[in-house]
Protein backbone atom coordinates (compact mmCIF):
# COMPACT_ATOMS: atom_id res chain seq x y z
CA UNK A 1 0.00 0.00 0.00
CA UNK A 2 1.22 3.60 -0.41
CA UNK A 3 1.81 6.16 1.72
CA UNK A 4 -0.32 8.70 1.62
CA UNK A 5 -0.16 12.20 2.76
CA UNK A 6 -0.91 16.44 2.49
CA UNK A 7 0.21 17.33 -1.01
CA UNK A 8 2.92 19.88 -0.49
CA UNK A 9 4.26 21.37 -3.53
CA UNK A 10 0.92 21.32 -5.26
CA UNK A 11 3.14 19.89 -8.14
CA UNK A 12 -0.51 17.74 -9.60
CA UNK A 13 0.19 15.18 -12.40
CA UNK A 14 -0.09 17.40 -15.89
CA UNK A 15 -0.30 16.11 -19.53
CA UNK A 16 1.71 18.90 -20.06
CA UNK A 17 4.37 17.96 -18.29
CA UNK A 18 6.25 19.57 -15.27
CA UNK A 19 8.88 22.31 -16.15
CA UNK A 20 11.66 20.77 -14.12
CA UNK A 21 11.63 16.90 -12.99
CA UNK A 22 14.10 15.73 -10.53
CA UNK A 23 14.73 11.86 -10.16
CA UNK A 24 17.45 8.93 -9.34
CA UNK A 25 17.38 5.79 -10.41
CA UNK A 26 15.60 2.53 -8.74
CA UNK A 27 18.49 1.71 -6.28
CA UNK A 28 18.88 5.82 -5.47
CA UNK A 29 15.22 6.20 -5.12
CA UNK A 30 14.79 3.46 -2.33
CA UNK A 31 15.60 2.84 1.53
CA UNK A 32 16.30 -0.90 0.94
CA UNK A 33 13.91 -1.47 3.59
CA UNK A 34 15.16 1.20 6.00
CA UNK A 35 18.26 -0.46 6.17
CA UNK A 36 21.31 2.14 4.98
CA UNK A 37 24.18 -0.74 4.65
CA UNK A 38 21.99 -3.15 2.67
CA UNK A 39 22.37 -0.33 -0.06
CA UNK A 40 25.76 -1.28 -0.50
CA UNK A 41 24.66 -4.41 -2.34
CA UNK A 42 23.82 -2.34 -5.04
CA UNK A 43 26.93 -2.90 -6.16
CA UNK A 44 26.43 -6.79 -6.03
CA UNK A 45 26.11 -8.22 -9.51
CA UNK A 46 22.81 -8.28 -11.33
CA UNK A 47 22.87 -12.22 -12.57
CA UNK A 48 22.58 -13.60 -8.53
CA UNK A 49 19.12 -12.69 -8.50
CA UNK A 50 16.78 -11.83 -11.15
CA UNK A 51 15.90 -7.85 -10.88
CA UNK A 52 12.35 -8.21 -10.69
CA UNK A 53 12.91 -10.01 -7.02
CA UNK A 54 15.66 -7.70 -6.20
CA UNK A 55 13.24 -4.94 -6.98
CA UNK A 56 10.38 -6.12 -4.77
CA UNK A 57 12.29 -7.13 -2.34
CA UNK A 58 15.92 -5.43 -1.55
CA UNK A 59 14.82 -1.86 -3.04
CA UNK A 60 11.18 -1.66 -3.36
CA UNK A 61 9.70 1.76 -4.49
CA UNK A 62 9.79 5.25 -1.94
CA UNK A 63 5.77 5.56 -1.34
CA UNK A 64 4.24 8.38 -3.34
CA UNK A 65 2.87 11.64 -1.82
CA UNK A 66 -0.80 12.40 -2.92
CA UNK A 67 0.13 14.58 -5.75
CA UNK A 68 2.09 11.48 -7.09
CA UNK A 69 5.49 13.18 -6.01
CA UNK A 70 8.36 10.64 -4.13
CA UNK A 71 7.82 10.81 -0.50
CA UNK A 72 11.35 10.28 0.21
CA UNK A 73 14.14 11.05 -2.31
CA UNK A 74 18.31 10.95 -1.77
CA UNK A 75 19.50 14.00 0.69
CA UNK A 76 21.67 15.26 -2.16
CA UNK A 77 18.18 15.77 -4.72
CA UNK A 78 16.55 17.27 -2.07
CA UNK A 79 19.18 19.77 -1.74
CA UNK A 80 19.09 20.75 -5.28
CA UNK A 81 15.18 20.57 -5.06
CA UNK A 82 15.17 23.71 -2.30
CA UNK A 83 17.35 25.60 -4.41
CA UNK A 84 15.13 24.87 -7.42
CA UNK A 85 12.09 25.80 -5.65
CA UNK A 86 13.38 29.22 -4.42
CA UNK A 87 14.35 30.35 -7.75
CA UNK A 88 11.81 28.81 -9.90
CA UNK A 89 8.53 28.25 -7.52
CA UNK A 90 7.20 25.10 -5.81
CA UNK A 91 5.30 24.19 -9.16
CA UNK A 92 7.91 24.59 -11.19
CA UNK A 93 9.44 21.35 -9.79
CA UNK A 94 8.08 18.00 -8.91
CA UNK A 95 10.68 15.06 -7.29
CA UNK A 96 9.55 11.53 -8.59
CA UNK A 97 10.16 8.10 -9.04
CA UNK A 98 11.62 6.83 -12.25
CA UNK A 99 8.37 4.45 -12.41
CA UNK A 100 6.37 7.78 -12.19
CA UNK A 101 8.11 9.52 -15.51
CA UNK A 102 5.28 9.30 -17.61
CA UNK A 103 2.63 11.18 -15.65
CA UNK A 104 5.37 14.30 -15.50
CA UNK A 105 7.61 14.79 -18.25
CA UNK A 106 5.79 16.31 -20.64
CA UNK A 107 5.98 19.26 -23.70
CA UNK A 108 6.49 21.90 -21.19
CA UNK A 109 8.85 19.89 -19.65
CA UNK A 110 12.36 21.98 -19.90
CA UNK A 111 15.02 19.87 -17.64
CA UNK A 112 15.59 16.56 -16.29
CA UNK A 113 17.83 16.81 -13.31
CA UNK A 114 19.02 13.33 -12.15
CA UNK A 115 21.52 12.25 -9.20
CA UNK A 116 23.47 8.86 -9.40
CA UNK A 117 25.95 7.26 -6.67
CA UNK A 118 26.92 4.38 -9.00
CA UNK A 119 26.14 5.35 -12.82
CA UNK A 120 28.78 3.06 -14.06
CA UNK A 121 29.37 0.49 -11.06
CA UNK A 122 33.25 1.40 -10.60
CA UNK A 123 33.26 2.93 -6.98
CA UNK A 124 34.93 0.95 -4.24
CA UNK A 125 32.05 -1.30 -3.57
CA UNK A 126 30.83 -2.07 -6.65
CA UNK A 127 34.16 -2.97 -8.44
CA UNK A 128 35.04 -4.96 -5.58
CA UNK A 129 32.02 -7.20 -5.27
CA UNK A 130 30.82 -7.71 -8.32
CA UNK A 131 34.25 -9.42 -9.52
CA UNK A 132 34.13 -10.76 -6.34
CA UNK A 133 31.19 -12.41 -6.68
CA UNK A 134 31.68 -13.12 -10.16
CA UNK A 135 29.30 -15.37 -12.15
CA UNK A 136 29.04 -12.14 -14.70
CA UNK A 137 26.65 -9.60 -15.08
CA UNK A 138 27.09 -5.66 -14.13
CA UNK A 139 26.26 -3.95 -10.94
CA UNK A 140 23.03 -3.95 -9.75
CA UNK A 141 23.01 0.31 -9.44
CA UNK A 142 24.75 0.28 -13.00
CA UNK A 143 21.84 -1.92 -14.61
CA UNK A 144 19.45 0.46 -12.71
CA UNK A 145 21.21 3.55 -14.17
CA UNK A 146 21.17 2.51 -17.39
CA UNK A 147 17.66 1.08 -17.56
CA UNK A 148 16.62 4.93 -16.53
CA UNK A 149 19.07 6.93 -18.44
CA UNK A 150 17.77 4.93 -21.78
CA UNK A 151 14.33 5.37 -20.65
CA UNK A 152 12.64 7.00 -24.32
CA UNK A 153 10.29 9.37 -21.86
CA UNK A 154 13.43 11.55 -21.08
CA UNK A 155 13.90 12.62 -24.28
CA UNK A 156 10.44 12.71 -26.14
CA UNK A 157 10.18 16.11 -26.01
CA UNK A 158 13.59 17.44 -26.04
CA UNK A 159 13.99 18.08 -22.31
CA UNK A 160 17.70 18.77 -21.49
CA UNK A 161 19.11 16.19 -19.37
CA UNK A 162 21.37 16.89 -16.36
CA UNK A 163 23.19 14.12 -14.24
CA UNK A 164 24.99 14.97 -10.96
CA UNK A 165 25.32 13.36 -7.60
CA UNK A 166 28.49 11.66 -6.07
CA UNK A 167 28.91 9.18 -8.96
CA UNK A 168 29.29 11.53 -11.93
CA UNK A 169 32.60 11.56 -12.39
CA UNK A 170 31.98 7.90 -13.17
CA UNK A 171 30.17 8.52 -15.90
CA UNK A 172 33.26 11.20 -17.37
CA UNK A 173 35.46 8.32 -16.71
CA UNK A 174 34.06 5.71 -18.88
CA UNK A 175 33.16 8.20 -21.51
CA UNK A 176 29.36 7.43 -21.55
CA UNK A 177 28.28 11.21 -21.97
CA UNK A 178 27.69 10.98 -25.31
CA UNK A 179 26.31 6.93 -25.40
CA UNK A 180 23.75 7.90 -22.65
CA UNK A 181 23.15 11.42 -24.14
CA UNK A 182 23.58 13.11 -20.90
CA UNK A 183 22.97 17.16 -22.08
CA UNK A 184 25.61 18.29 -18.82
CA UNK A 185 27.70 16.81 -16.03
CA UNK A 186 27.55 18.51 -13.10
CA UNK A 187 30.91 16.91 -10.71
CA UNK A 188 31.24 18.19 -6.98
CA UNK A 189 28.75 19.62 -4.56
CA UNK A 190 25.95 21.18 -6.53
CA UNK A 191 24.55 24.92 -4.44
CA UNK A 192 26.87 27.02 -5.69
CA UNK A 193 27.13 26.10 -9.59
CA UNK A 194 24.22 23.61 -10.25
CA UNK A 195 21.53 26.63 -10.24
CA UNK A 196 23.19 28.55 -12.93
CA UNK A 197 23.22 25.51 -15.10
CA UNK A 198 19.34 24.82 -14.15
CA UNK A 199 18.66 28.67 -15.04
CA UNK A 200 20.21 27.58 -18.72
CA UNK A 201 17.85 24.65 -19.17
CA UNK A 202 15.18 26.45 -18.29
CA UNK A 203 16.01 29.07 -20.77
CA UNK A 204 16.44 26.74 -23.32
CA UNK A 205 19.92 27.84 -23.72
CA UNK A 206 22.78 25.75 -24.21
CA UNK A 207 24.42 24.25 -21.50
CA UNK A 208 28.47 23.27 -20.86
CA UNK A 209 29.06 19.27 -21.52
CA UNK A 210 30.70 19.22 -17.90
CA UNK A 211 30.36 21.57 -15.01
CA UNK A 212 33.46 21.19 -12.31
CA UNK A 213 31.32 23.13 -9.54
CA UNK A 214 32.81 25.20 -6.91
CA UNK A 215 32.75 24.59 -3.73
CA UNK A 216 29.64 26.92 -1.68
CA UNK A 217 29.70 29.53 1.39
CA UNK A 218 27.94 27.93 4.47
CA UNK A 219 25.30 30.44 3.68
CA UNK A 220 24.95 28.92 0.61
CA UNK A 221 23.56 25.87 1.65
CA UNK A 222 19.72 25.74 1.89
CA UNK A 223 17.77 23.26 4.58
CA UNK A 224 15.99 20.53 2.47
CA UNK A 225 12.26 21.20 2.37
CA UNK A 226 10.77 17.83 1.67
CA UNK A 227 11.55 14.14 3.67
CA UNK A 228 15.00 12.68 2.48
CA UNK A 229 15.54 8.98 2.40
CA UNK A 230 16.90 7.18 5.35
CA UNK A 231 16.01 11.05 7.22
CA UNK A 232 19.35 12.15 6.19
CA UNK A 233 20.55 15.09 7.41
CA UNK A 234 23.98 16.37 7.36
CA UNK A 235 26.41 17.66 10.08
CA UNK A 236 29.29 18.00 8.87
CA UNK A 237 30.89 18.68 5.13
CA UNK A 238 34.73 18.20 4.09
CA UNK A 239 37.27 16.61 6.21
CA UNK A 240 40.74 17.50 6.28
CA UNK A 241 42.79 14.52 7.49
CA UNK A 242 44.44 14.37 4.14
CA UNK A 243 43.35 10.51 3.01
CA UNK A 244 44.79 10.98 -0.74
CA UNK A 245 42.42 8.08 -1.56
CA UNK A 246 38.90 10.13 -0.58
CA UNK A 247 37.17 12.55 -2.61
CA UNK A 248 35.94 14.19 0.58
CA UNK A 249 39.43 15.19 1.73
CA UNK A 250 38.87 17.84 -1.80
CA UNK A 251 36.03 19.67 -0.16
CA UNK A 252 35.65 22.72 2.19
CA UNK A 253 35.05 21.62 5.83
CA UNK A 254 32.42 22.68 8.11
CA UNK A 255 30.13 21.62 10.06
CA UNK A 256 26.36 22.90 10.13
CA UNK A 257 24.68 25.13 13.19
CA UNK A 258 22.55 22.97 15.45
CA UNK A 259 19.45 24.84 14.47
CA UNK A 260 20.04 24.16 10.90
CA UNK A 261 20.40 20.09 12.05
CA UNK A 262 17.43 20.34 14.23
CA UNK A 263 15.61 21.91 11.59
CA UNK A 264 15.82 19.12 8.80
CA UNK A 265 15.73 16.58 11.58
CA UNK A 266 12.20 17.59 12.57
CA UNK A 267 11.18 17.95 8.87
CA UNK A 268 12.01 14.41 8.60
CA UNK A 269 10.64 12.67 11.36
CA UNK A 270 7.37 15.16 11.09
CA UNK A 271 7.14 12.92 7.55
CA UNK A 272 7.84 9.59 9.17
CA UNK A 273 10.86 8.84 8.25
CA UNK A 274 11.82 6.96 11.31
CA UNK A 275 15.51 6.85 10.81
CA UNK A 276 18.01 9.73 11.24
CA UNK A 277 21.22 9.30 9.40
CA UNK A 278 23.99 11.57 10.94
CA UNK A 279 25.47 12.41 7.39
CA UNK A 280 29.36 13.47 7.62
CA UNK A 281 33.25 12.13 7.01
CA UNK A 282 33.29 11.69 10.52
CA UNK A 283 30.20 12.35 13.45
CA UNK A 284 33.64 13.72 15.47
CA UNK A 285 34.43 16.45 13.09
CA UNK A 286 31.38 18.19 13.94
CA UNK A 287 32.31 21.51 15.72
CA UNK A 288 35.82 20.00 16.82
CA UNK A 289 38.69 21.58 18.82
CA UNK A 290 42.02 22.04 16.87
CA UNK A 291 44.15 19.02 15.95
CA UNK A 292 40.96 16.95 15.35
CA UNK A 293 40.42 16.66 19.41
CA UNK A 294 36.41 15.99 19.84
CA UNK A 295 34.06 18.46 20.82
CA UNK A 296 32.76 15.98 23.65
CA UNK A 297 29.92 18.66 24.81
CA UNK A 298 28.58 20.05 21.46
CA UNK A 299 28.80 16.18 19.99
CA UNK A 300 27.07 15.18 23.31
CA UNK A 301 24.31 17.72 22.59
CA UNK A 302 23.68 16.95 19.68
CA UNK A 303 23.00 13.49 19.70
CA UNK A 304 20.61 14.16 22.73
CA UNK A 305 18.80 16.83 20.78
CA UNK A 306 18.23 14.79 18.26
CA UNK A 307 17.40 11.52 20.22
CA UNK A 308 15.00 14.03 21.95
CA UNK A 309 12.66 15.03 18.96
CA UNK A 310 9.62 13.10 18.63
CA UNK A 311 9.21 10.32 16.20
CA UNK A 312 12.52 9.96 16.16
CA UNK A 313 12.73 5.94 16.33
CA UNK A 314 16.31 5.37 15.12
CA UNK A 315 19.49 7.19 14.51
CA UNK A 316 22.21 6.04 12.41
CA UNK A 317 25.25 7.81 12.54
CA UNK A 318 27.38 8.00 9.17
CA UNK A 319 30.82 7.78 9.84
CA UNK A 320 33.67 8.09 12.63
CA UNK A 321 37.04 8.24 12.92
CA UNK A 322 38.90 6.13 15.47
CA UNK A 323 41.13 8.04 16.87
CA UNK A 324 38.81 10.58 18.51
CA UNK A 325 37.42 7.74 20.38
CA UNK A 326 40.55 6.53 22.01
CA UNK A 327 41.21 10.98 22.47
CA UNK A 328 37.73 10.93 24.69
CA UNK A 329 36.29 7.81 26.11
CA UNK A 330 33.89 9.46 28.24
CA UNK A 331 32.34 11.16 25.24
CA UNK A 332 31.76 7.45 23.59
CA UNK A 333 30.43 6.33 27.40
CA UNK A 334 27.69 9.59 26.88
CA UNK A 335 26.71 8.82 23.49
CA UNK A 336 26.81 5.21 23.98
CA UNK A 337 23.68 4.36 25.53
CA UNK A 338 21.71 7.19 23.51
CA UNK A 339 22.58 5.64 20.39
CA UNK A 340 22.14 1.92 21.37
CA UNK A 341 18.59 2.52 22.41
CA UNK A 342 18.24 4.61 18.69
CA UNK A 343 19.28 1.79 17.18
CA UNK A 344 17.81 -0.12 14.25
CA UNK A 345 20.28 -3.35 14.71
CA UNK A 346 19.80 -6.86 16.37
CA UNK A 347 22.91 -9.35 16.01
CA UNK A 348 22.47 -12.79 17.82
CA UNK A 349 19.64 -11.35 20.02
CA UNK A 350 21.79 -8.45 20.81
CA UNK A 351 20.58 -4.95 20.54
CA UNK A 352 24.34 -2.77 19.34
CA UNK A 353 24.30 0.18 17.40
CA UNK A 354 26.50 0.54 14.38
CA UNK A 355 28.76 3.47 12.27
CA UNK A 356 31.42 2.61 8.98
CA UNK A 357 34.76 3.27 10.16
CA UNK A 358 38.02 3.32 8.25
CA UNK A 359 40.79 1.24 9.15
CA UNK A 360 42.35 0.94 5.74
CA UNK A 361 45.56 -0.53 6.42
CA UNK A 362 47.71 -2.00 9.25
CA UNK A 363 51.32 -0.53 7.34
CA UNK A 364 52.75 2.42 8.84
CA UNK A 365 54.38 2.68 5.63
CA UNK A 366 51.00 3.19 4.26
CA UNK A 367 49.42 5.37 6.89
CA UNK A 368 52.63 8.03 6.49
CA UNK A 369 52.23 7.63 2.52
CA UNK A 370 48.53 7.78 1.61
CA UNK A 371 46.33 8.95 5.40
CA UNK A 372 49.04 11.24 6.96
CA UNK A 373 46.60 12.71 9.16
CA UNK A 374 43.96 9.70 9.95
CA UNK A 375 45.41 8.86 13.44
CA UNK A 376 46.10 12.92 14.70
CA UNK A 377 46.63 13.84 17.33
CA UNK A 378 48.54 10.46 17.22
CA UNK A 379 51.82 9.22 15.66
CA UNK A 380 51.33 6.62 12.44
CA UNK A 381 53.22 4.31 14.48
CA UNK A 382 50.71 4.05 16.91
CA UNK A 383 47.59 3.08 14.03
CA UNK A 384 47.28 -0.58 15.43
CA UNK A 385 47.17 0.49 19.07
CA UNK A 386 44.39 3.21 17.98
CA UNK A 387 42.70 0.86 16.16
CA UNK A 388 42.89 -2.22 18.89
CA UNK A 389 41.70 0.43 21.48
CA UNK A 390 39.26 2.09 20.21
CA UNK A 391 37.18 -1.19 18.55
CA UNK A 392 37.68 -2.30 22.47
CA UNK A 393 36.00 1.24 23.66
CA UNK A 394 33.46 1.09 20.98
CA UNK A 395 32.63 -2.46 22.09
CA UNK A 396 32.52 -1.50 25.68
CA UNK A 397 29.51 0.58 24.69
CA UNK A 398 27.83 -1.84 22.13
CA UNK A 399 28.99 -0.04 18.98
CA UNK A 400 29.89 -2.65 16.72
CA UNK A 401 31.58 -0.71 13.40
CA UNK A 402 31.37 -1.84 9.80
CA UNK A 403 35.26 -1.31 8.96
CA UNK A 404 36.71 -0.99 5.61
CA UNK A 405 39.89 -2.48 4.51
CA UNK A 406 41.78 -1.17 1.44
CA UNK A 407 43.14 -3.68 -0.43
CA UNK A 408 46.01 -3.14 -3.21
CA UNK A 409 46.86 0.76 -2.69
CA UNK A 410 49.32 1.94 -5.09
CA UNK A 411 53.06 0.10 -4.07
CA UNK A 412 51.18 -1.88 -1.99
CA UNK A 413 53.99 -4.71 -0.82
CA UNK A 414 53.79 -8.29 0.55
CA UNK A 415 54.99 -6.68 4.15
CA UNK A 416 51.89 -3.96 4.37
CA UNK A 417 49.62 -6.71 3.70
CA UNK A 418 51.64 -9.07 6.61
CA UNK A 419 50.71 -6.10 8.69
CA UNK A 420 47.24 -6.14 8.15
CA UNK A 421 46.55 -9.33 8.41
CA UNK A 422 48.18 -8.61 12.22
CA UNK A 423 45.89 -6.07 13.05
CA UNK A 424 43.41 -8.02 12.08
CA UNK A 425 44.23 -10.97 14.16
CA UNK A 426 44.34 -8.76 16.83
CA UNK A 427 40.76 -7.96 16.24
CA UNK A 428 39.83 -11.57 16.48
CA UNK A 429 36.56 -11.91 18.21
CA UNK A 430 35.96 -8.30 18.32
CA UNK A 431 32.49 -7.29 17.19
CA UNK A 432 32.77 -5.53 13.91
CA UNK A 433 31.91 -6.81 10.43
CA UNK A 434 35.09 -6.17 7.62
CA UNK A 435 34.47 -4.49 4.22
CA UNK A 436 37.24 -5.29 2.62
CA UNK A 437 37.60 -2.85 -0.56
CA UNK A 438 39.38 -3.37 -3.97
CA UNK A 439 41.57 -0.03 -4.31
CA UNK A 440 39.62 2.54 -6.91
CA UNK A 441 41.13 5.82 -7.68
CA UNK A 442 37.88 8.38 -8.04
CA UNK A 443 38.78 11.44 -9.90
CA UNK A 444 37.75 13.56 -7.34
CA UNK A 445 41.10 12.40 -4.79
CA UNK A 446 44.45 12.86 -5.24
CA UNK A 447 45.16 9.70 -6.05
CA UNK A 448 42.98 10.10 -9.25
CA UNK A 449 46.11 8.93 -11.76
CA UNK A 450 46.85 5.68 -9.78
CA UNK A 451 45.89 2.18 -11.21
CA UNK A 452 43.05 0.37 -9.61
CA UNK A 453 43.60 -2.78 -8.05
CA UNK A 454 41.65 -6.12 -9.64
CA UNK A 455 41.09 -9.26 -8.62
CA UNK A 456 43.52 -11.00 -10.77
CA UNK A 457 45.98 -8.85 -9.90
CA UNK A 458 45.59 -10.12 -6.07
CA UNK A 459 48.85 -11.84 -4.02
CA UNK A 460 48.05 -15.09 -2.07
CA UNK A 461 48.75 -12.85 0.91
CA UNK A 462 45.78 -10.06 -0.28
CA UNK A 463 43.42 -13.15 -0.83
CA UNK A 464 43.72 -14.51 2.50
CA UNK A 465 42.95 -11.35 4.05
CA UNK A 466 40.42 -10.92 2.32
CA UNK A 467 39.13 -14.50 2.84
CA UNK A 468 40.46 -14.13 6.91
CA UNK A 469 38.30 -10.88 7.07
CA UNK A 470 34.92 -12.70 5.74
CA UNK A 471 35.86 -15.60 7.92
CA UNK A 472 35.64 -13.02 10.66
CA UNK A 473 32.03 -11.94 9.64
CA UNK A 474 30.67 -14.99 9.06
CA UNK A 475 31.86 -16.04 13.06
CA UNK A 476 30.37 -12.93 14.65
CA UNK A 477 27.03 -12.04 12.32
CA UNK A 478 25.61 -15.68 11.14
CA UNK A 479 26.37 -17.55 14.30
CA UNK A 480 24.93 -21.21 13.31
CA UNK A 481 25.50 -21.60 9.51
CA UNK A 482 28.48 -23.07 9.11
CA UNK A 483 27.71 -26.15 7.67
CA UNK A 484 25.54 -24.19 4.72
CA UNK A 485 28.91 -21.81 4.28
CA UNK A 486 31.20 -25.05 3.73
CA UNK A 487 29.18 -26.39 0.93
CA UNK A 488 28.24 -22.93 -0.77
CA UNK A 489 31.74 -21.59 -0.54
CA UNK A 490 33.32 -25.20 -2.02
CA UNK A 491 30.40 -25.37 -4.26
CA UNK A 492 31.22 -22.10 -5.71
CA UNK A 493 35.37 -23.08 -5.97
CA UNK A 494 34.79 -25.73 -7.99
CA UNK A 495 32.06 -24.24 -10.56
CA UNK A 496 33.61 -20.79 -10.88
CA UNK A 497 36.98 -19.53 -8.83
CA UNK A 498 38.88 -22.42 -9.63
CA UNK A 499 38.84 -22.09 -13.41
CA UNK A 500 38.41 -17.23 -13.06
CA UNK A 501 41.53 -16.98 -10.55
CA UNK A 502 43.04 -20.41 -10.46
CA UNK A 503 44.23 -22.21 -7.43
CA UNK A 504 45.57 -19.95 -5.91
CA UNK A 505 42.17 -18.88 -4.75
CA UNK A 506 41.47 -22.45 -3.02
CA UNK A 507 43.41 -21.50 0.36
CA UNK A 508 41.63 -18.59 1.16
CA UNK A 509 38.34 -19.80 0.15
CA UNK A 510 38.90 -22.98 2.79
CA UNK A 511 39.59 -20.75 5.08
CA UNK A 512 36.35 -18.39 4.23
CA UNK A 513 34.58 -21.61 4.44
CA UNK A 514 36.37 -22.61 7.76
CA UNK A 515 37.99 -25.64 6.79
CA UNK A 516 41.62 -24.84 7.30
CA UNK A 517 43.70 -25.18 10.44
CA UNK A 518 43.06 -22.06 12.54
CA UNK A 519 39.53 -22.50 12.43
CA UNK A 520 39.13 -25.69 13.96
């Protein structure tokens, strides 16, 4: 059934079309079942499961509003919607579905503004998983992409077409501007330069191939004015610790005033969004003291704040950083409880909260040449200790992170994986689950030029970590299925790895399927 409520633009359906549509594709307009990290398998390859189950079932359809309009729609559209609808006028611009095309593009129809995270399937996740996986077929967000970018309604009647969002630069990278007939690029955060390119469109005047947008003025940035998906609201912008892998590190930090948080929160949870996610590089960034110290009382306040807002049920914080954890225990012991009680996860009939942390690497070599300033205001040859301590704080306080692993960084050598594979075994039986990443240069980081890292490019040593790390997930999240991993895993060796990588994939998959030494 749909969700009905108050129509609030007053954008109505129109045989005439709507002057400015704003959509994402299937994966980027859904909340996989209100559950944030099952949007990474987006990235997962389409031939696993046929799309019409995957569609019903892992990223149904936002509800509609009464006027037709998405109820919910990615934090990044919204933003671009408020901007729209204070130059242009609420019925100037209607946010919808791609299922719900038809009923608004139309002859007076002027411009087609649509956001992507994975338009061609090669971020981190994607790339990694989908060769991972193997058994063929593209990413699941890439198949969605394409199924709405070659979608005959956008172009009918001669609407220019604008893509943006954080995958864009995907689409610049694999050339597909001209294939997909994509009008402009718009690559970087959109309030400052995406208007001027809307105000083009809408003059039906022609508009630059690719727009490399400049970064805006706090001021610049408008509250969202309709529901976002998940309840998204952001906190913080930018970074600053220098990771020469992350596009974030290229983009002006700050974080947002409480009122402006408060405000978007209530929007949110006024339109039942239930979930709150904390949006940011890292929660501790927000208002911090200098050399990335926490801000233990303004951090405090405002997850109580939010926590405090009715209809609130869950809140899901973004990101963190590790080392302001081990900085400020007492801050994690004050947040702690707030957030478990928030939380939307149940592991083994225990009720943790959860936020994606980077761990990246165990190598000091690698810390001091690609994330000088991840462990400030501690010394790269203290990462492990950081990391050992602060999964044990987190722990203490039933956090249990999702932490990425970097595999193959450029000059990557057989001793930095040795070290990660330490650090990870002095994780063992700690409650976090590993995403281990293939490495991608984006062409928004400073790492942009390097080579990615594939599969079959992989040392023994890089396979059994990421086989070790998997093995680690599979002990602490699916307690009582390891009979059913055995056979799958084996299964899967012997109709598929053996003959894609060769043997050399056979040890680690044993030991992913538990069947080697150590885990006996």
């Amino acid at each position: 059934m749909r969700a009905i409520m108050d129509t609030k633009n007053g954008v109505a359906p129109q045989a005439q079309g709507v002057p400015i549509v704003l959509t994402g594709s299937a994966t980027d307009m859904s909340d996989f079942k209100l559950s944030p990290f099952m949007a990474f398998t987006g990235g997962f390859p389409t031939s696993i499961i046929p799309r019409f189950l995957l569609r019903k079932y892992l990223y149904p359809r936002v509800p509609t509003n009464e006027d037709y309009t998405a109820k919910f729609a990615p934090y990044g559209l919204r933003k671009i919607e408020a901007l729209l609808i204070r130059e242009f006028g609420a019925q100037q611009v209607a946010v919808v579905h791609p299922y719900d095309l038809k009923t608004f593009v139309g002859p007076n129809t002027k411009v087609i503004g649509i956001t992507s995270m994975e338009p061609a399937g090669t971020g981190f996740v994607s790339r990694t998983y989908t060769s991972l996986l193997g058994f063929g077929g593209e990413p699941v967000a890439a198949a969605e992409f394409r199924n709405l970018i070659t979608n005959p309604i956008l172009r009918k009647w001669g609407a220019k077409i604008i893509l943006g969002g954080a995958g864009a630069w995907q689409i610049q990278r694999a050339k597909l501007q001209m294939n997909y007939e994509i009008d402009c690029l718009v690559i970087g955060e959109g309030e400052k330069s995406a208007i001027e390119v809307f105000r083009k469109a809408f003059n039906n005047q022609e508009l630059p191939k690719i727009v490399e947008t400049e970064p805006p003025d706090l001021s610049e940035i408008s509250p969202i004015v309709s529901p976002s998906i998940f309840g998204t609201v952001e906190i913080t912008r930018g970074c600053g610790r220098g990771c020469k892998f992350c596009s974030p590190m290229m983009r002006k930090s700050y974080s947002f005033p409480l009122n402006h948080i408060i405000k978007e929160v209530k929007l949110n949870a006024e339109n039942d969004t239930r979930m709150i996610i904390l949006a940011s590089e890292d929660i501790f960034l927000y208002k911090h003291k200098d050399k990335f110290q926490p801000n233990r009382q303004a951090i405090v306040e405002l997850i109580n704040s939010i926590a405090a807002i009715p209809k609130v049920e869950f809140i899901q914080p973004a990101h963190a950083a590790l080392a302001p954890v081990v900085c400020d225990p007492e801050m994690i012991a004050e947040i702690g409880p707030v957030l478990r009680e928030k939380s939307y996860w149940l592991t083994n009939d225990t009720h943790h909260s959860s936020v994606e942390v980077g761990i990246e690497t165990g190598s000091v070599r690698l810390m001091k040449k690609y994330m000088p300033g991840k462990m400030i205001p501690f010394n790269p040859e203290e990462w492990q200790d950081v990391v050992t301590k602060a999964i044990d704080i987190m722990n203490e306080n039933y956090i249990w992170p999702l932490a990425t692993l970097i595999i193959g960084l450029p000059e990557e050598t057989e001793e930095d994986t040795i070290a990660t594979l330490e650090l990870v075994d002095k994780l063992k039986h700690k409650k976090l689950l590993y995403v281990p990443l293939l490495f991608t240069s984006e062409d928004d980081c400073m790492l942009k030029e390097a080579m990615h890292m594939d599969l079959k490019h992989l040392t023994p040593l890089q396979w059994e970590l990421l086989a070790t790390c998997w093995r680690s997930n599979i002990e602490i999240f699916a307690d009582g299925t390891q009979w059913p991993t055995k056979f799958v895993t084996m299964l899967a060796y012997i109709l598929y790895y053996r003959w894609k990588h060769g043997k050399k994939a056979l040890k680690p998959l044993m030991k992913l399927a538990g069947m080697t030494k150590d885990n006996l």
